[in-house]
Protein backbone atom coordinates (compact mmCIF):
# COMPACT_ATOMS: atom_id res chain seq x y z
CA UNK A 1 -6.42 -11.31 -1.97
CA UNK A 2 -7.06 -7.76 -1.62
CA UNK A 3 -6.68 -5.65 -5.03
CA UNK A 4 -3.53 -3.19 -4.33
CA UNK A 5 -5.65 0.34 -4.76
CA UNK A 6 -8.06 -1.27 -1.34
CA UNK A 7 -4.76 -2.57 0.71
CA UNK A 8 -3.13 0.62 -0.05
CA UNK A 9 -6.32 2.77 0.93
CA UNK A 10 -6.80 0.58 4.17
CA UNK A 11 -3.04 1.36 5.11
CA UNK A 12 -3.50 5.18 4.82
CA UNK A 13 -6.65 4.93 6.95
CA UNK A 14 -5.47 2.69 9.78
CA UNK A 15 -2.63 5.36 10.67
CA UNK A 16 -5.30 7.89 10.35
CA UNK A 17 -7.93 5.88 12.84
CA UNK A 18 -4.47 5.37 14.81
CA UNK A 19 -3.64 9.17 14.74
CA UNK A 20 -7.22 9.51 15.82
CA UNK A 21 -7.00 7.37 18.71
CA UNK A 22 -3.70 8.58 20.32
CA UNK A 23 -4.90 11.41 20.27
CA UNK A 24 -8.64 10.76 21.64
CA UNK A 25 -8.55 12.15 25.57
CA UNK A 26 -12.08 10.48 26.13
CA UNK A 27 -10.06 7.14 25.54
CA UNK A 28 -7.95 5.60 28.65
CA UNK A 29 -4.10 6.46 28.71
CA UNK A 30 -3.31 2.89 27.82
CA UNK A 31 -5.03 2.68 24.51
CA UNK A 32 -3.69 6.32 23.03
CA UNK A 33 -0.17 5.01 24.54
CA UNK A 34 -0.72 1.89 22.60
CA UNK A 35 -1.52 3.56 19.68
CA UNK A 36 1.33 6.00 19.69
CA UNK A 37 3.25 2.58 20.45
CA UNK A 38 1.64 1.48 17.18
CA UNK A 39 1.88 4.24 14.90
CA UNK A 40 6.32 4.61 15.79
CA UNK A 41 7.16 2.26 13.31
CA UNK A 42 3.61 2.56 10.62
CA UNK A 43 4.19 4.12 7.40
CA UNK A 44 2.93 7.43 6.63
CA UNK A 45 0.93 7.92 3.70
CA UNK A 46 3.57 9.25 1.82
CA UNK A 47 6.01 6.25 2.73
CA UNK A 48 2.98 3.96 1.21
CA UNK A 49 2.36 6.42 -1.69
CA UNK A 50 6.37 6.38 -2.76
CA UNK A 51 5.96 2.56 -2.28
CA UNK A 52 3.55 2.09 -4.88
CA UNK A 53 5.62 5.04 -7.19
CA UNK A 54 8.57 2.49 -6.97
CA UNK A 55 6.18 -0.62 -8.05
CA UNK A 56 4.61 1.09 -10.74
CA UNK A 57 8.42 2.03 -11.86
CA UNK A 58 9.39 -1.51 -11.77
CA UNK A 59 6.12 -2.31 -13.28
CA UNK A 60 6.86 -0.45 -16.09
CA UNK A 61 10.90 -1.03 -16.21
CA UNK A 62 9.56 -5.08 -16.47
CA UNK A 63 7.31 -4.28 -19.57
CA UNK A 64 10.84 -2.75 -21.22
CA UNK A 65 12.65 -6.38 -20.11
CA UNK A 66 13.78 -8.84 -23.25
CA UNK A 67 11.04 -11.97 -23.39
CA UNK A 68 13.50 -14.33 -23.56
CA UNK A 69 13.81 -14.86 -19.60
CA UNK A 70 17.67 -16.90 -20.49
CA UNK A 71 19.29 -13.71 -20.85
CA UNK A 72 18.59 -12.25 -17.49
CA UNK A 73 19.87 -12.56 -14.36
CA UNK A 74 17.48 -14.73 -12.45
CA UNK A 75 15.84 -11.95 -10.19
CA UNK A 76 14.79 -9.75 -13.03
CA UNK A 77 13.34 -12.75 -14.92
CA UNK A 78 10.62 -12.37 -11.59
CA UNK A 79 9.88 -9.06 -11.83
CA UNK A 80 6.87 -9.27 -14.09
CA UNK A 81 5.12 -11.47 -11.83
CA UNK A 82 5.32 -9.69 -8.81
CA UNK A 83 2.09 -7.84 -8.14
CA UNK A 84 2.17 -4.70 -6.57
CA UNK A 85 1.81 -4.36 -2.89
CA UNK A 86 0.38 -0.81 -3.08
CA UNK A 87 -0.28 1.48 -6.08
CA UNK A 88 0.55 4.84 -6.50
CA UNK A 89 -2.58 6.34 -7.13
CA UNK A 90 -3.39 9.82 -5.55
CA UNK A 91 -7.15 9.21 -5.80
CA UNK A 92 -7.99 5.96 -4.51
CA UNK A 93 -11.49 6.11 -4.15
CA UNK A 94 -11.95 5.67 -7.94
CA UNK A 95 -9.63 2.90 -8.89
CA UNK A 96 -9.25 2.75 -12.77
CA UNK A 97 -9.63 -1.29 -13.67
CA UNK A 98 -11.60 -3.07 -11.05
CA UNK A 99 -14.50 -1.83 -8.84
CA UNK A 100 -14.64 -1.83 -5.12
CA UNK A 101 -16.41 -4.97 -3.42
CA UNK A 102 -19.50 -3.48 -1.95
CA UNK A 103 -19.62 -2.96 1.65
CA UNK A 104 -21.26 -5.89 3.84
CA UNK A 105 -24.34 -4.13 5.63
C-alpha cells in the first residue's frame, strides 16, 4: 500500500492536474466539463491537510490510551491500529521516516 505522505501528495496533485485541465481551452469542452464535473465533490488541499491534522491528533490521543484494551469501549481499543489515510505534513516532498520509491523510467 501506498505510505500516507505519497497518497496524500498524489491527492493534492490530482485536483491540481484537474484544476489544470478545466481550465485548459486547447482541450475539448467535454473533458474541462468533465473535470469541473470531477473536481465538485474532490477535496481541496486544505480539506486533505486538516484530514491528516485530525489523524495525527488521534494518533497521538491513542499513544495517551490505557494498554489494557478491557477497559475501553470497543472502538477506541482500534484506534492504534488504524493507519493514517493522509498525514499532515506541510512539506511532503521530504517525508521524515521512509524514502520515496524511485520513479519507474
Amino acid at each position: 500500500m501506498t505510505a500516507v505522505y505519497g497518497r496524500t501528495r498524489s491527492v493534492i496533485e490530482t485536483g491540481v492536474f484537474l484544476t489544470r485541465l478545466s481550465r485548459d481551452v486547447s482541450l475539448p469542452q467535454h473533458v474541462r466539463e468533465q473535470a469541473k464535473r470531477l473536481l465538485r465533490h474532490y477535496p481541496t488541499e486544505q480539506a486533505v491537510r486538516l484530514a491528516g491534522q485530525c489523524e495525527a491528533i488521534r494518533r497521538d490521543e491513542s499513544l495517551r490510551l490505557p494498554l489494557s484494551s478491557g477497559t475501553l469501549h470497543p472502538i477506541l481499543a482500534t484506534w492504534p491500529l488504524l493507519d493514517p489515510f493522509f498525514c499532515d505534513s506541510m512539506d511532503l516532498d521530504t517525508p521524515k521516516s521512509i524514502a520515496p520509491p524511485a520513479l519507474a523510467t
